[in-house]
PDB file of N, CA and C in Angstrom:
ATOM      1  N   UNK A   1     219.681 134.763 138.022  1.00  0.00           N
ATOM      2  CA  UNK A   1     220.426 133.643 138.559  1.00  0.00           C
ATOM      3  C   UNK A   1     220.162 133.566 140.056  1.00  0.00           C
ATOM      4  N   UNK A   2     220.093 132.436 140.974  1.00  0.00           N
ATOM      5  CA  UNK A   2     219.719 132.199 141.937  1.00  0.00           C
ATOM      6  C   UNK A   2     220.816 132.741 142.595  1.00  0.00           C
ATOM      7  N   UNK A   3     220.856 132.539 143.995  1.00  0.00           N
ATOM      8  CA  UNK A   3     221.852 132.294 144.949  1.00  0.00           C
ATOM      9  C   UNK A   3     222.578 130.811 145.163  1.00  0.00           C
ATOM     10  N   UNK A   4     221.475 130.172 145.139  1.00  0.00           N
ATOM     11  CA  UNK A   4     222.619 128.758 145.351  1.00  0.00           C
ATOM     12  C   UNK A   4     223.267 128.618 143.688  1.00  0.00           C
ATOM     13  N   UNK A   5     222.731 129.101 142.760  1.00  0.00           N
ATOM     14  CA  UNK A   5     223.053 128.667 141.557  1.00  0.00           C
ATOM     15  C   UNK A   5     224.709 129.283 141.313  1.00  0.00           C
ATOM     16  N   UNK A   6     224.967 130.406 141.785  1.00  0.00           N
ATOM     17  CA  UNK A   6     225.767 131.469 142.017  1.00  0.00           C
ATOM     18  C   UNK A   6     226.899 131.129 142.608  1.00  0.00           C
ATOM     19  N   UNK A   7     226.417 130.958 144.274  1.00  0.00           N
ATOM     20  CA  UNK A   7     227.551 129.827 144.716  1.00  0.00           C
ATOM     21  C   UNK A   7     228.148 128.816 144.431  1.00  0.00           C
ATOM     22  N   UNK A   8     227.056 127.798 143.917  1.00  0.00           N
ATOM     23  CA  UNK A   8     228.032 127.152 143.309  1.00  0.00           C
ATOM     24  C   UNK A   8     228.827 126.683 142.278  1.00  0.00           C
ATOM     25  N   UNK A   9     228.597 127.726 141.368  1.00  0.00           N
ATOM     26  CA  UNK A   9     229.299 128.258 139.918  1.00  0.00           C
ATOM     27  C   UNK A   9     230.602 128.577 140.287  1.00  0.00           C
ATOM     28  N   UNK A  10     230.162 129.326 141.700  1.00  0.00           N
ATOM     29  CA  UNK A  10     231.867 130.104 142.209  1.00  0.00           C
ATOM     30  C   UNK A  10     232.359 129.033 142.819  1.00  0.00           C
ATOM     31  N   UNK A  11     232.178 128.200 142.873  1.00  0.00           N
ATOM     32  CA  UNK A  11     233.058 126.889 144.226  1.00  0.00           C
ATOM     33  C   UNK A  11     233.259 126.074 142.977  1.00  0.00           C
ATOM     34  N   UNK A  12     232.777 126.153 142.150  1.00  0.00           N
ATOM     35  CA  UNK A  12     233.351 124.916 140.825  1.00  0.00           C
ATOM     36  C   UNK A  12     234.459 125.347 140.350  1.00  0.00           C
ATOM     37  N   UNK A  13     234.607 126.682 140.035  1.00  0.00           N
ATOM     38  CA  UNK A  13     234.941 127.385 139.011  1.00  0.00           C
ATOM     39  C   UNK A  13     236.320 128.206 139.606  1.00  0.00           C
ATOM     40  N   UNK A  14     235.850 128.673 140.633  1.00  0.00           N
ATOM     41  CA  UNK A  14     236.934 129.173 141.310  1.00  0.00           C
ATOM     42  C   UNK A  14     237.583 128.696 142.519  1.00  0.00           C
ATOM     43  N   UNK A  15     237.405 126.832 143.076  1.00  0.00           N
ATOM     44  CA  UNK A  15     238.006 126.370 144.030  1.00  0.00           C
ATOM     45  C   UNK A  15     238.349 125.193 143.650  1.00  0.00           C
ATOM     46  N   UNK A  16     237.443 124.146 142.648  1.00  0.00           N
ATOM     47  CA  UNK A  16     237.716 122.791 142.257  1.00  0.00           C
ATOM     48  C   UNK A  16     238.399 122.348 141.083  1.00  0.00           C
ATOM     49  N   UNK A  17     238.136 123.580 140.100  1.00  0.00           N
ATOM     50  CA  UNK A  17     238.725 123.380 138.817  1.00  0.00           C
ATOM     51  C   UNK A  17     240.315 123.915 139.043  1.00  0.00           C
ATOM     52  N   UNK A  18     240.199 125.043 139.574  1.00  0.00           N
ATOM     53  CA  UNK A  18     242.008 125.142 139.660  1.00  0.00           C
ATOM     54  C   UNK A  18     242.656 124.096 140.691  1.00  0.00           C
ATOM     55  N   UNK A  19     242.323 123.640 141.669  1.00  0.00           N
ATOM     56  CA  UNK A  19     242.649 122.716 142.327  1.00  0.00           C
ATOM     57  C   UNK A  19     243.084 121.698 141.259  1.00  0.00           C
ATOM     58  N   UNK A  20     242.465 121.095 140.478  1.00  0.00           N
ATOM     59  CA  UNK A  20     242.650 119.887 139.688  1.00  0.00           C
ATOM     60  C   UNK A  20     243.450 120.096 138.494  1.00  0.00           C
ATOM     61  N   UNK A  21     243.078 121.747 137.692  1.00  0.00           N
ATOM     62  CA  UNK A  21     244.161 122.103 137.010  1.00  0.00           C
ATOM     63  C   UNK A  21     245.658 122.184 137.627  1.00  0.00           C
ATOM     64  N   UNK A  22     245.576 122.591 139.227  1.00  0.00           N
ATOM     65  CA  UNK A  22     246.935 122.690 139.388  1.00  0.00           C
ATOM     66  C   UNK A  22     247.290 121.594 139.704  1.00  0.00           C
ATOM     67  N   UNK A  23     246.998 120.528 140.286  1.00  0.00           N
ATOM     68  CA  UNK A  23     247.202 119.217 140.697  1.00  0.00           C
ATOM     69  C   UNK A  23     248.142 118.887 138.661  1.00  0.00           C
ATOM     70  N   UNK A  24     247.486 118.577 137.835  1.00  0.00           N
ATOM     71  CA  UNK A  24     247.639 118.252 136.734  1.00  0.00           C
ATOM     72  C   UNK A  24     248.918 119.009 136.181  1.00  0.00           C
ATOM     73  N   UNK A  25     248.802 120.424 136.187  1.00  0.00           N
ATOM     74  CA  UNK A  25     250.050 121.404 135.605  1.00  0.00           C
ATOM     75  C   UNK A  25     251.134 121.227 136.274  1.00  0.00           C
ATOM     76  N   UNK A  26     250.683 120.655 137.594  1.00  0.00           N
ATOM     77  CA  UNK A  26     252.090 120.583 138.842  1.00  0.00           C
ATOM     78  C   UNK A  26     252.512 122.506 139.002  1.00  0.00           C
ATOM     79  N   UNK A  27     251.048 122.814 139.754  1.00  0.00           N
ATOM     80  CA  UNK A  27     252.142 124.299 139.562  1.00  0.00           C
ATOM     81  C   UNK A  27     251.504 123.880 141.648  1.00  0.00           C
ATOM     82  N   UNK A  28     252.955 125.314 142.155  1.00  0.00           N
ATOM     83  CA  UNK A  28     253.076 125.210 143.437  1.00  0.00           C
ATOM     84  C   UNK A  28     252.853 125.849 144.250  1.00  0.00           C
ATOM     85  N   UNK A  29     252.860 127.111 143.689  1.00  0.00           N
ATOM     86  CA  UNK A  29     252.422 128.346 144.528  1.00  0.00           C
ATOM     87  C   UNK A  29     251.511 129.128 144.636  1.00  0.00           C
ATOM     88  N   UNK A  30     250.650 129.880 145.730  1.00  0.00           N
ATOM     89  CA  UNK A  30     249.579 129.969 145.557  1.00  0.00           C
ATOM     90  C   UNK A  30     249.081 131.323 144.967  1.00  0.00           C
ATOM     91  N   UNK A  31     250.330 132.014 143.882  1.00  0.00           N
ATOM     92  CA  UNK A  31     250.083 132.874 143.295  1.00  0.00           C
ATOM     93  C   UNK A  31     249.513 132.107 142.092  1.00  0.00           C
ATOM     94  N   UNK A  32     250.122 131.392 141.711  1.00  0.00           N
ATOM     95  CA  UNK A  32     249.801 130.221 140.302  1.00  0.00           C
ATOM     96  C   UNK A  32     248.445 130.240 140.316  1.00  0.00           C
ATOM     97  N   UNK A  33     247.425 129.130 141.805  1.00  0.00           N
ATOM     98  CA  UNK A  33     246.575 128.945 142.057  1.00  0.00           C
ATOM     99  C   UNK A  33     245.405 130.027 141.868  1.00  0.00           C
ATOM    100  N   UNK A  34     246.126 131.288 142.130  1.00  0.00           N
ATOM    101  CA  UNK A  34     244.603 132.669 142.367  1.00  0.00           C
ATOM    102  C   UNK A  34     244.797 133.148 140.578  1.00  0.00           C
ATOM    103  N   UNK A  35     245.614 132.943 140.209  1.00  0.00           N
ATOM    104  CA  UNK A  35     245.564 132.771 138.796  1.00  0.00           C
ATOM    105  C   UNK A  35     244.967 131.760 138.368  1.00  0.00           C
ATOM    106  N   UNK A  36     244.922 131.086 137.780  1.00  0.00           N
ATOM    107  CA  UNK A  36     244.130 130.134 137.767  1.00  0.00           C
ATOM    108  C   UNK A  36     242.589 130.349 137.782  1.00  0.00           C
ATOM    109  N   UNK A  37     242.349 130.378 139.371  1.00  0.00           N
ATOM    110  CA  UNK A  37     241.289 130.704 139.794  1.00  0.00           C
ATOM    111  C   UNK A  37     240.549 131.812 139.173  1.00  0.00           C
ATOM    112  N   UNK A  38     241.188 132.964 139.257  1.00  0.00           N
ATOM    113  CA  UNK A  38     240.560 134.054 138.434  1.00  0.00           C
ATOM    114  C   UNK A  38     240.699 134.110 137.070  1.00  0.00           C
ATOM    115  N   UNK A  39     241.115 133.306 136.061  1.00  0.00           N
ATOM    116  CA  UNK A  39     240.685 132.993 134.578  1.00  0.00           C
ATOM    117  C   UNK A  39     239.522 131.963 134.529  1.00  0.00           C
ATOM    118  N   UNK A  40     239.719 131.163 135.456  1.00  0.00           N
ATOM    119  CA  UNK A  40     238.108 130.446 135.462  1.00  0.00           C
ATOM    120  C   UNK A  40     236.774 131.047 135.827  1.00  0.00           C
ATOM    121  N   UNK A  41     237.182 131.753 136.773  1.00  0.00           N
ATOM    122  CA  UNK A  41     235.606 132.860 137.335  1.00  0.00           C
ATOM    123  C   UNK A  41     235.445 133.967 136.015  1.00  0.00           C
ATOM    124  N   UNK A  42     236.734 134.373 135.758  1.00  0.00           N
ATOM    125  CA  UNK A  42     236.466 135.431 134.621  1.00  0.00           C
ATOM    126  C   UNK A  42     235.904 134.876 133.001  1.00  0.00           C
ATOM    127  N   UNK A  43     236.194 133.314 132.664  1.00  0.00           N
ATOM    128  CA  UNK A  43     235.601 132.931 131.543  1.00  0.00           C
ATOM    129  C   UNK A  43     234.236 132.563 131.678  1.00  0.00           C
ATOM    130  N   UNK A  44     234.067 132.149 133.287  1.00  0.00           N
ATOM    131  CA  UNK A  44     232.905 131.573 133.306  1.00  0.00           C
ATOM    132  C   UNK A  44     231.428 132.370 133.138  1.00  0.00           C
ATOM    133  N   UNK A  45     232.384 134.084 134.002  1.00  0.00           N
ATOM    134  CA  UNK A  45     231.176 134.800 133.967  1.00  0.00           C
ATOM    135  C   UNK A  45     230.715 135.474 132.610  1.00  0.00           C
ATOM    136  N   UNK A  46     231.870 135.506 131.624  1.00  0.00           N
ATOM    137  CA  UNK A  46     232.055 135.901 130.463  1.00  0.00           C
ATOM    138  C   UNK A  46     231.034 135.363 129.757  1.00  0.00           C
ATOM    139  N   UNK A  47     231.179 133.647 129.745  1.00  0.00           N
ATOM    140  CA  UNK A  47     230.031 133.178 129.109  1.00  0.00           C
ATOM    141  C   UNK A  47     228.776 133.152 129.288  1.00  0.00           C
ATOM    142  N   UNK A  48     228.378 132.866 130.658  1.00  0.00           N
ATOM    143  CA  UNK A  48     227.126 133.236 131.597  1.00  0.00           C
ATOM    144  C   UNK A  48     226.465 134.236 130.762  1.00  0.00           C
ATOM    145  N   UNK A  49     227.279 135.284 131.165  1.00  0.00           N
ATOM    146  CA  UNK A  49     227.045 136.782 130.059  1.00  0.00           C
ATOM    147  C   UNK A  49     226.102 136.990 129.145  1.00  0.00           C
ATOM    148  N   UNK A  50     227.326 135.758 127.950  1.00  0.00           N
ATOM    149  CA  UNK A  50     226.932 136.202 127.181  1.00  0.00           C
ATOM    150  C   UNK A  50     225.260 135.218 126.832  1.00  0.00           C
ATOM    151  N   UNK A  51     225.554 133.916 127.004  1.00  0.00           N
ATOM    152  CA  UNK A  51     224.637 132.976 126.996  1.00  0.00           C
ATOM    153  C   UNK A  51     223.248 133.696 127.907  1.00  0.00           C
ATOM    154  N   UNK A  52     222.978 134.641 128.857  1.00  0.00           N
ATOM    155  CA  UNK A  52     221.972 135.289 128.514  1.00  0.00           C
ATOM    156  C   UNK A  52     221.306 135.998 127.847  1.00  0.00           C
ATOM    157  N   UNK A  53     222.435 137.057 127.384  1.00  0.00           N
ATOM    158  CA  UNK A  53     221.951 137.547 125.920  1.00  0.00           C
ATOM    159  C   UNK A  53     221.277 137.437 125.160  1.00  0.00           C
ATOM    160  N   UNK A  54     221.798 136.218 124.568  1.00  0.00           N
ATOM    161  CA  UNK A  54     222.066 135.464 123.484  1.00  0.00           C
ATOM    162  C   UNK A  54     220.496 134.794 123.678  1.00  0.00           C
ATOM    163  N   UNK A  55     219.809 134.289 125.155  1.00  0.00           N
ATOM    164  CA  UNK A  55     218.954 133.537 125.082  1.00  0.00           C
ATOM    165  C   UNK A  55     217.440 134.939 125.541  1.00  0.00           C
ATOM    166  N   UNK A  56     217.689 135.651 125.500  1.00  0.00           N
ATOM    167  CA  UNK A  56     216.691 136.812 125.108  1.00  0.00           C
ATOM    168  C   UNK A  56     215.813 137.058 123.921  1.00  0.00           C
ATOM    169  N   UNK A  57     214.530 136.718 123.548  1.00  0.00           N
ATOM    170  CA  UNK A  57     214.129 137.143 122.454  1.00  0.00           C
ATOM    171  C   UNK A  57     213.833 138.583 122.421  1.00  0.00           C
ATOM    172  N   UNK A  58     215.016 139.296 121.339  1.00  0.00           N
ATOM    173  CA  UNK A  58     215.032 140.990 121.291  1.00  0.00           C
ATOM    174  C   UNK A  58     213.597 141.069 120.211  1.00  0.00           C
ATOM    175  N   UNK A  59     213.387 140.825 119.303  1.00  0.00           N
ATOM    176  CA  UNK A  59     212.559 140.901 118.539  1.00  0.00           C
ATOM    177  C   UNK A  59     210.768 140.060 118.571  1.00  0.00           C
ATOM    178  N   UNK A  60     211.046 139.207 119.052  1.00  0.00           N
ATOM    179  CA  UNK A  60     209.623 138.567 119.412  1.00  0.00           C
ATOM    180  C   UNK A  60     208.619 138.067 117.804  1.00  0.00           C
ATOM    181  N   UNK A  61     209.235 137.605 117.400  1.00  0.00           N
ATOM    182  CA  UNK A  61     208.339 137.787 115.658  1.00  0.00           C
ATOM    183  C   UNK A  61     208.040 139.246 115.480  1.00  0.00           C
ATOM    184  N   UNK A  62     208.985 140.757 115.473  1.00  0.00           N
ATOM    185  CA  UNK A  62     208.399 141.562 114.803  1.00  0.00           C
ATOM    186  C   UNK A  62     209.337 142.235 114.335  1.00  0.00           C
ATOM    187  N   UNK A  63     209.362 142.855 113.291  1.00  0.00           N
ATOM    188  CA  UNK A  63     210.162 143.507 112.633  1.00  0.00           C
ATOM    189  C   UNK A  63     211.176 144.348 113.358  1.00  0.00           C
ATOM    190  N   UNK A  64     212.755 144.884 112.965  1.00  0.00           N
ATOM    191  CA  UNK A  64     213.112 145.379 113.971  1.00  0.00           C
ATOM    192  C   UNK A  64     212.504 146.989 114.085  1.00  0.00           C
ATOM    193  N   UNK A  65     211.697 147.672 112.690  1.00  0.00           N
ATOM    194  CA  UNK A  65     210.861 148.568 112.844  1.00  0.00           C
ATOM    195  C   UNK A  65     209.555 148.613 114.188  1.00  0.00           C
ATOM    196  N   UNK A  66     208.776 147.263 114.280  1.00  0.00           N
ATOM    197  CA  UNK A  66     207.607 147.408 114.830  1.00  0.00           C
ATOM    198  C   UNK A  66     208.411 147.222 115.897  1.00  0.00           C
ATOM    199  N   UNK A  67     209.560 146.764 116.943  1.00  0.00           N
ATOM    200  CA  UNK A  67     210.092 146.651 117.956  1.00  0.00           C
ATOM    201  C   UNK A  67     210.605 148.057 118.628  1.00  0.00           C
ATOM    202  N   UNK A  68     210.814 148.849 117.215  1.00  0.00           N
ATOM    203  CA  UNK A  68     211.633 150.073 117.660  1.00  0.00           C
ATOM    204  C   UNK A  68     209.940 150.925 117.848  1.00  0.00           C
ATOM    205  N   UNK A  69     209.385 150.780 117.389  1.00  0.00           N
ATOM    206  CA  UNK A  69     207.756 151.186 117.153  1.00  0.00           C
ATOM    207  C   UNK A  69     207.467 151.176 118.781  1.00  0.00           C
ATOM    208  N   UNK A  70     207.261 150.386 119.329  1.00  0.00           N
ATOM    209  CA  UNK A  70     206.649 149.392 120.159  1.00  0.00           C
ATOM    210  C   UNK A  70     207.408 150.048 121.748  1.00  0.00           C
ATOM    211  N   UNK A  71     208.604 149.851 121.366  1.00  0.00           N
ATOM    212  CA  UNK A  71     209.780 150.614 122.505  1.00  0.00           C
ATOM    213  C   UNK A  71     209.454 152.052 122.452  1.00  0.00           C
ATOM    214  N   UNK A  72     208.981 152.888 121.442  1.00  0.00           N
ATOM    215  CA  UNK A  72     208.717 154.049 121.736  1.00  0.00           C
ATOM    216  C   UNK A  72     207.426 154.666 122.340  1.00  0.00           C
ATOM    217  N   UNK A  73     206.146 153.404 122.437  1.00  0.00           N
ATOM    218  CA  UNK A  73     205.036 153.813 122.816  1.00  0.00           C
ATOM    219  C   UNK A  73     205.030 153.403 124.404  1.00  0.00           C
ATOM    220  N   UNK A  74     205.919 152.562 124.970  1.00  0.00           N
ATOM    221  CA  UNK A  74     206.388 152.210 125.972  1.00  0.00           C
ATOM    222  C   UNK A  74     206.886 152.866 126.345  1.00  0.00           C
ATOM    223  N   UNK A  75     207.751 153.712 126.225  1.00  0.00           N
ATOM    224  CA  UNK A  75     209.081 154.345 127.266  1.00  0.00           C
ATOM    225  C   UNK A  75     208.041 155.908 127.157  1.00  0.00           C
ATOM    226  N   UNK A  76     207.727 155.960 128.860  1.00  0.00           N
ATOM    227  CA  UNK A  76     207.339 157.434 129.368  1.00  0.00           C
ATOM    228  C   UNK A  76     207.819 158.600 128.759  1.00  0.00           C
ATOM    229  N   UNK A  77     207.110 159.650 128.558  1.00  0.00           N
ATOM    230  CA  UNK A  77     207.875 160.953 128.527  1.00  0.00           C
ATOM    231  C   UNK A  77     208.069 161.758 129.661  1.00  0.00           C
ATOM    232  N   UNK A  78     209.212 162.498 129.325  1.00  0.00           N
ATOM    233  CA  UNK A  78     209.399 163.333 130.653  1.00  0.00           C
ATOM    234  C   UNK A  78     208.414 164.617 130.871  1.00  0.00           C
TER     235      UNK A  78
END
């Protein structure tokens, strides 16, 4: 993930969206607000997460044998 991409994930997520959620909920205080704030940074990075994962090809067209195969002729010995 970039840097600007980063920043401004965190300024959406953790300055504009609770702003507008709290505007909407009518909440007042700015304990409300850092709440808020930190369930949005925390779902957002959650998904981020996982949606890299997820967009990894672990297997590559090969069996999960020839992968485990493949990882072992790769990884150095001590």
């Amino acid at each position: 993930m970039s840097g600007r991409k980063l920043a401004l994930s965190v300024m959406v997520m953790g300055l504009f969206v609770p702003l507008i959620l709290g505007y909407f909920l009518q909440l007042h205080t700015i304990g409300q607000f850092f709440t808020v704030a930190g369930t949005c940074i925390i779902g957002w990075a959650i998904t981020d997460l996982t949606a890299t994962i997820l967009a990894r090809p672990r297997l590559k067209n090969r069996s999960p044998g020839d992968a485990i195969r493949d990882w072992e002729r790769e990884t150095p010995d001590s």
